[in-house]
C-alpha atoms as a PDB file:
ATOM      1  CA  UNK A   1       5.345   4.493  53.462  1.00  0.00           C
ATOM      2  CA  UNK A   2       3.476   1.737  51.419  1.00  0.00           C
ATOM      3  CA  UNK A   3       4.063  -1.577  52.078  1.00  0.00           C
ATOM      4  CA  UNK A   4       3.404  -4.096  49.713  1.00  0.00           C
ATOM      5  CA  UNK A   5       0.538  -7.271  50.430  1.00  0.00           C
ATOM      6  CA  UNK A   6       1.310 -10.482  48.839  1.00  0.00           C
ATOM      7  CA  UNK A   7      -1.191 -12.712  48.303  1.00  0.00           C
ATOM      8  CA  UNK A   8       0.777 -15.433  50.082  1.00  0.00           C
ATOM      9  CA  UNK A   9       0.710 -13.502  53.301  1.00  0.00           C
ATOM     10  CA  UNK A  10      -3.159 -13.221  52.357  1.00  0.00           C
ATOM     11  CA  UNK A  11      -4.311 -16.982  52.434  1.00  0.00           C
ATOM     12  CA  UNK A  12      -2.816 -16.903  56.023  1.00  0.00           C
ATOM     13  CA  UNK A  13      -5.642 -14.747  56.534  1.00  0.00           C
ATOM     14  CA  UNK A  14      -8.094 -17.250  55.816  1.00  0.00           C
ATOM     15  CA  UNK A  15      -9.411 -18.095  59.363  1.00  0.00           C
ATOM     16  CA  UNK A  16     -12.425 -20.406  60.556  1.00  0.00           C
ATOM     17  CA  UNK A  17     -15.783 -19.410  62.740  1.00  0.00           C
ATOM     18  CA  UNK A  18     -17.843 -21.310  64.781  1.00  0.00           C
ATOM     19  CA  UNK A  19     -21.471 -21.181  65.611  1.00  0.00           C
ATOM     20  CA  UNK A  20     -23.684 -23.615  67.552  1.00  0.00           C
ATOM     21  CA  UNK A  21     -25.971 -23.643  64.578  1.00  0.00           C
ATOM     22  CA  UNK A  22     -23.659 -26.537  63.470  1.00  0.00           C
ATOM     23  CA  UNK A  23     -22.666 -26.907  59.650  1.00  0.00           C
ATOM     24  CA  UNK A  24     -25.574 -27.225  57.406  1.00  0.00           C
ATOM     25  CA  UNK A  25     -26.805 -23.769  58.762  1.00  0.00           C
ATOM     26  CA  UNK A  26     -23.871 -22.098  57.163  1.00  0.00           C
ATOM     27  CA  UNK A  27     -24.394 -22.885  53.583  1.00  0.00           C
ATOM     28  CA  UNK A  28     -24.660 -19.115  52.021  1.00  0.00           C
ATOM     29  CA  UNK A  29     -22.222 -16.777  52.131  1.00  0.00           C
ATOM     30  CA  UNK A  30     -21.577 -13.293  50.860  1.00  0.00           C
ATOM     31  CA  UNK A  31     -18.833 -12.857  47.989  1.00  0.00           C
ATOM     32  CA  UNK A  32     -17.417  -9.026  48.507  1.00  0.00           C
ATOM     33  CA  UNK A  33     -14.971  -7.293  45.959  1.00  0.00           C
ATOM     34  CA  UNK A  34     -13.402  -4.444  46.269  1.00  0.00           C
ATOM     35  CA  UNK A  35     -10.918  -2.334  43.883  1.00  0.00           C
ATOM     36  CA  UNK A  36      -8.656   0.529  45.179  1.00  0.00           C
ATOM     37  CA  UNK A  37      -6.130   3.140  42.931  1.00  0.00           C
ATOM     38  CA  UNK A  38      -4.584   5.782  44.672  1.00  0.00           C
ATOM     39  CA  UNK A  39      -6.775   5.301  47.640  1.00  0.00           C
ATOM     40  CA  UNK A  40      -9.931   5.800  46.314  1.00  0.00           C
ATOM     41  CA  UNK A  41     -12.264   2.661  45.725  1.00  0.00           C
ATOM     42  CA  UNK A  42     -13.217   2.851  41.992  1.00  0.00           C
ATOM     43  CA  UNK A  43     -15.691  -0.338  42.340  1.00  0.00           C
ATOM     44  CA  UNK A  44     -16.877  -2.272  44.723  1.00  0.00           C
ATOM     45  CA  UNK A  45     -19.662  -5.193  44.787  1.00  0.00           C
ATOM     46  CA  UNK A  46     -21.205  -7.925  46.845  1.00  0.00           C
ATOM     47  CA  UNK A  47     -22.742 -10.839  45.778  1.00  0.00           C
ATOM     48  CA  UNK A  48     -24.319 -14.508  47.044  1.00  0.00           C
ATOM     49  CA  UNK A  49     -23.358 -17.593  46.416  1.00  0.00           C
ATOM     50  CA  UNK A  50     -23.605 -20.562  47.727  1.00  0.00           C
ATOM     51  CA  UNK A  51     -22.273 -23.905  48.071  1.00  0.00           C
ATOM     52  CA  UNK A  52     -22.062 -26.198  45.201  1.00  0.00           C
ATOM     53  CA  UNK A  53     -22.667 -22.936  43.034  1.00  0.00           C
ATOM     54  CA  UNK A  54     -21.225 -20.587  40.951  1.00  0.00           C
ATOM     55  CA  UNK A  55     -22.026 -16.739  41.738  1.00  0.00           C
ATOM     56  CA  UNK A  56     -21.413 -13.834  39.221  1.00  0.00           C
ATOM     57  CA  UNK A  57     -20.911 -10.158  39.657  1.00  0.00           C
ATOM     58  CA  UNK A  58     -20.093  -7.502  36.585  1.00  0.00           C
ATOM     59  CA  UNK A  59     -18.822  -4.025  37.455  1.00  0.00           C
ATOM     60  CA  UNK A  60     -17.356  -1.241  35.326  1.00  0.00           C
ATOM     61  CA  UNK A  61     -14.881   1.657  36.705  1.00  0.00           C
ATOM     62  CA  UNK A  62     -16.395   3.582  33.716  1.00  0.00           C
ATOM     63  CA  UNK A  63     -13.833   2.408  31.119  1.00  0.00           C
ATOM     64  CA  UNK A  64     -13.703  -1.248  31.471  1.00  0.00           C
ATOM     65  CA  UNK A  65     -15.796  -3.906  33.089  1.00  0.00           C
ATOM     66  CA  UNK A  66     -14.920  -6.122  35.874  1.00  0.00           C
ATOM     67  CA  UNK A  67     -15.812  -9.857  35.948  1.00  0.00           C
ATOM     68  CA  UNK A  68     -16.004 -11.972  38.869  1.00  0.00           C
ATOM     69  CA  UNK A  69     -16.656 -15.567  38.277  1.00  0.00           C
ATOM     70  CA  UNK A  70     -16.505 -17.764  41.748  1.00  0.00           C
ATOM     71  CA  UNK A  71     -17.759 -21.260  42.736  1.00  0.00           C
ATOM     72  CA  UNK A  72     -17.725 -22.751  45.776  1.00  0.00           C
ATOM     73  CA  UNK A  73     -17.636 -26.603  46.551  1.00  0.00           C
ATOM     74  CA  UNK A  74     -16.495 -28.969  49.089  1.00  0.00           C
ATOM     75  CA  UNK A  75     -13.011 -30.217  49.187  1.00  0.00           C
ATOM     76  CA  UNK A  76     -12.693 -33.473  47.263  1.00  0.00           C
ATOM     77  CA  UNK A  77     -11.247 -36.689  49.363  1.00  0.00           C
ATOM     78  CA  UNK A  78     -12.670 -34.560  52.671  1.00  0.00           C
ATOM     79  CA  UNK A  79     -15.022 -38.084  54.433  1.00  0.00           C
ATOM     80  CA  UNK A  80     -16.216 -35.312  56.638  1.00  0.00           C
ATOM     81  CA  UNK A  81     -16.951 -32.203  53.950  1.00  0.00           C
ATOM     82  CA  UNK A  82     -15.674 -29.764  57.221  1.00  0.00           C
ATOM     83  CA  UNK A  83     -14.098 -27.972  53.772  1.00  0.00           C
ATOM     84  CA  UNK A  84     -15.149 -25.817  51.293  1.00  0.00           C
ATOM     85  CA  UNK A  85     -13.200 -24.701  47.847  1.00  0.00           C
ATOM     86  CA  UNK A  86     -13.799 -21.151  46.509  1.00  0.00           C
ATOM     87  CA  UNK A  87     -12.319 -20.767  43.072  1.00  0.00           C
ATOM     88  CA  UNK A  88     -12.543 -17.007  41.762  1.00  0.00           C
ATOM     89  CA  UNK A  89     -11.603 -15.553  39.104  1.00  0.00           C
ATOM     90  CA  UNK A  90     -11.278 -11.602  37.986  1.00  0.00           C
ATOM     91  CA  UNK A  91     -11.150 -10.109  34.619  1.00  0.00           C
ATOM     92  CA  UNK A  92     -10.444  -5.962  34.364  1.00  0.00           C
ATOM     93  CA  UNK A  93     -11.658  -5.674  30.586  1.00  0.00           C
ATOM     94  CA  UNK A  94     -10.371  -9.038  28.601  1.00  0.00           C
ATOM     95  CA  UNK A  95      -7.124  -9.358  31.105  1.00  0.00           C
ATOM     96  CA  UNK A  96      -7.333 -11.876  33.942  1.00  0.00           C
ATOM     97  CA  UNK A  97      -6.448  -9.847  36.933  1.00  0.00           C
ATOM     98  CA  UNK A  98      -6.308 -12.158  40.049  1.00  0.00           C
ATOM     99  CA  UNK A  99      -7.218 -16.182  40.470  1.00  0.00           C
ATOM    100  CA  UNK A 100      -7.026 -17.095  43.845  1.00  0.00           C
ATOM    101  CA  UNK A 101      -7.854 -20.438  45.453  1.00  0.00           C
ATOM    102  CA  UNK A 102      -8.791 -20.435  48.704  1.00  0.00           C
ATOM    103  CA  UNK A 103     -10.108 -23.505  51.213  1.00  0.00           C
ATOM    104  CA  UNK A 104     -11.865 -22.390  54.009  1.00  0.00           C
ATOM    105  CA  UNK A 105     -13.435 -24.107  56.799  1.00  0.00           C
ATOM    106  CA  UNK A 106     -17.118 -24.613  56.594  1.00  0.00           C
ATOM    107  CA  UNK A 107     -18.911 -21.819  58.026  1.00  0.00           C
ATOM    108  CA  UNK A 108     -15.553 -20.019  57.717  1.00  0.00           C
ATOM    109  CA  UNK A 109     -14.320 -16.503  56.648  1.00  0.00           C
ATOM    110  CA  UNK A 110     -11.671 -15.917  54.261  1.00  0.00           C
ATOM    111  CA  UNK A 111      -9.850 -13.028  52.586  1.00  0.00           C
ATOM    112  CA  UNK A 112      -7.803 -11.758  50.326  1.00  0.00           C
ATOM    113  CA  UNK A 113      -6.055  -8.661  49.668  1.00  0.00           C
ATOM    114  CA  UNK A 114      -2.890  -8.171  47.114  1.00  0.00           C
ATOM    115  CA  UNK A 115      -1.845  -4.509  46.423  1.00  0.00           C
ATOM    116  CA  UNK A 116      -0.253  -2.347  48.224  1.00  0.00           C
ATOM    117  CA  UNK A 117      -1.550  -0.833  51.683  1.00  0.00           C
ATOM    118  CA  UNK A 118      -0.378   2.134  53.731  1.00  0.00           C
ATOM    119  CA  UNK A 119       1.262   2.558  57.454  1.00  0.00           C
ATOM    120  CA  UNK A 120      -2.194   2.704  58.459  1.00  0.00           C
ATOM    121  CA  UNK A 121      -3.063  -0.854  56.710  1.00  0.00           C
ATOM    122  CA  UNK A 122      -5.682   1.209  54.225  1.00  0.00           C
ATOM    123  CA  UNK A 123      -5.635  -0.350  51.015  1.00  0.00           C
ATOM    124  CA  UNK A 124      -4.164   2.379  48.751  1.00  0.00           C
ATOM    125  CA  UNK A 125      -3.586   0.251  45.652  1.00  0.00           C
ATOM    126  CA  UNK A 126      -5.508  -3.359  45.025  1.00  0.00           C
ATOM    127  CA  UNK A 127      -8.041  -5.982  45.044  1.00  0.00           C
ATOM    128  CA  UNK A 128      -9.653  -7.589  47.938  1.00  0.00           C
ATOM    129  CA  UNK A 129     -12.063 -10.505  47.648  1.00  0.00           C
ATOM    130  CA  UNK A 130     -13.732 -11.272  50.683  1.00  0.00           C
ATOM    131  CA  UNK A 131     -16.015 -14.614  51.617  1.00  0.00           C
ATOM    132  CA  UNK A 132     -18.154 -14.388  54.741  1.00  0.00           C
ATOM    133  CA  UNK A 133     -21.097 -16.362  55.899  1.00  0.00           C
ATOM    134  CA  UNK A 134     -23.970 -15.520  56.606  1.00  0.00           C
ATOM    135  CA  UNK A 135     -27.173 -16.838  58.004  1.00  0.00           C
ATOM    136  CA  UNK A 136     -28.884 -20.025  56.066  1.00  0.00           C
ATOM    137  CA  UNK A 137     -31.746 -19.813  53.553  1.00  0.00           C
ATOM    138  CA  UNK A 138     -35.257 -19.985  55.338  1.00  0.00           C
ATOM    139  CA  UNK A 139     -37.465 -23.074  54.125  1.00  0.00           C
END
């Protein structure tokens, strides 16, 4: 049976992680995508980016291109900047395909997944955009 994922119940998925390296350690992360029809993955990509940035990654299924356009920044009004913002947005040829929103704790993971997955929770039919961090930028 395939159940349905709705991107609701995918910002619940959004969760934080903490490391004694403290927050201005965490300030790349890497920017995963990941398209799935009839459970095979027809693209998939990882890029950086990091914060107060915008990243960029083009793929192509071998008929039309994808375009992901991202930026992440901290959350306006936050005094103690504990959040970041990652805007993204995906294009499947000249069709805007998925523009989630996501705030995420600094140093945080996040993810999203709409589509359709099977009993198994294997992604049989969708997008998943995943933000993880990953260790800081050496001097």
């Amino acid at each position: 049976m395939i159940k349905p994922v709705t991107l609701a119940a995918a910002l619940i998925a959004a969760s934080a992680i903490t490391g004694s390296a403290g927050a201005q350690s965490q300030d790349r992360y890497a920017l995963d995508l990941s398209v799935v029809r009839d459970g095979i993955v027809i693209v998939a990509g990882r890029t950086l980016i990091v914060e107060d940035r915008q990243a960029e990654m083009s793929l192509s299924d071998g008929d039309l291109p994808y375009q992901l356009n991202a930026d992440l920044n901290p959350v306006q009004g936050d005094g103690d900047a504990a959040m970041l913002s990652l805007n993204v947005a995906l294009y499947h040829g000249n069709d805007q395909t998925l523009s989630p929103n996501l705030v995420v704790r600094r140093g945080g993971a996040a993810r999203v997944e709409v589509g359709e997955k099977n009993d198994a929770g294997d992604m049989v039919n969708g997008t998943t955009i995943a933000l993880t961090p990953i260790a800081p930028a050496l001097p």
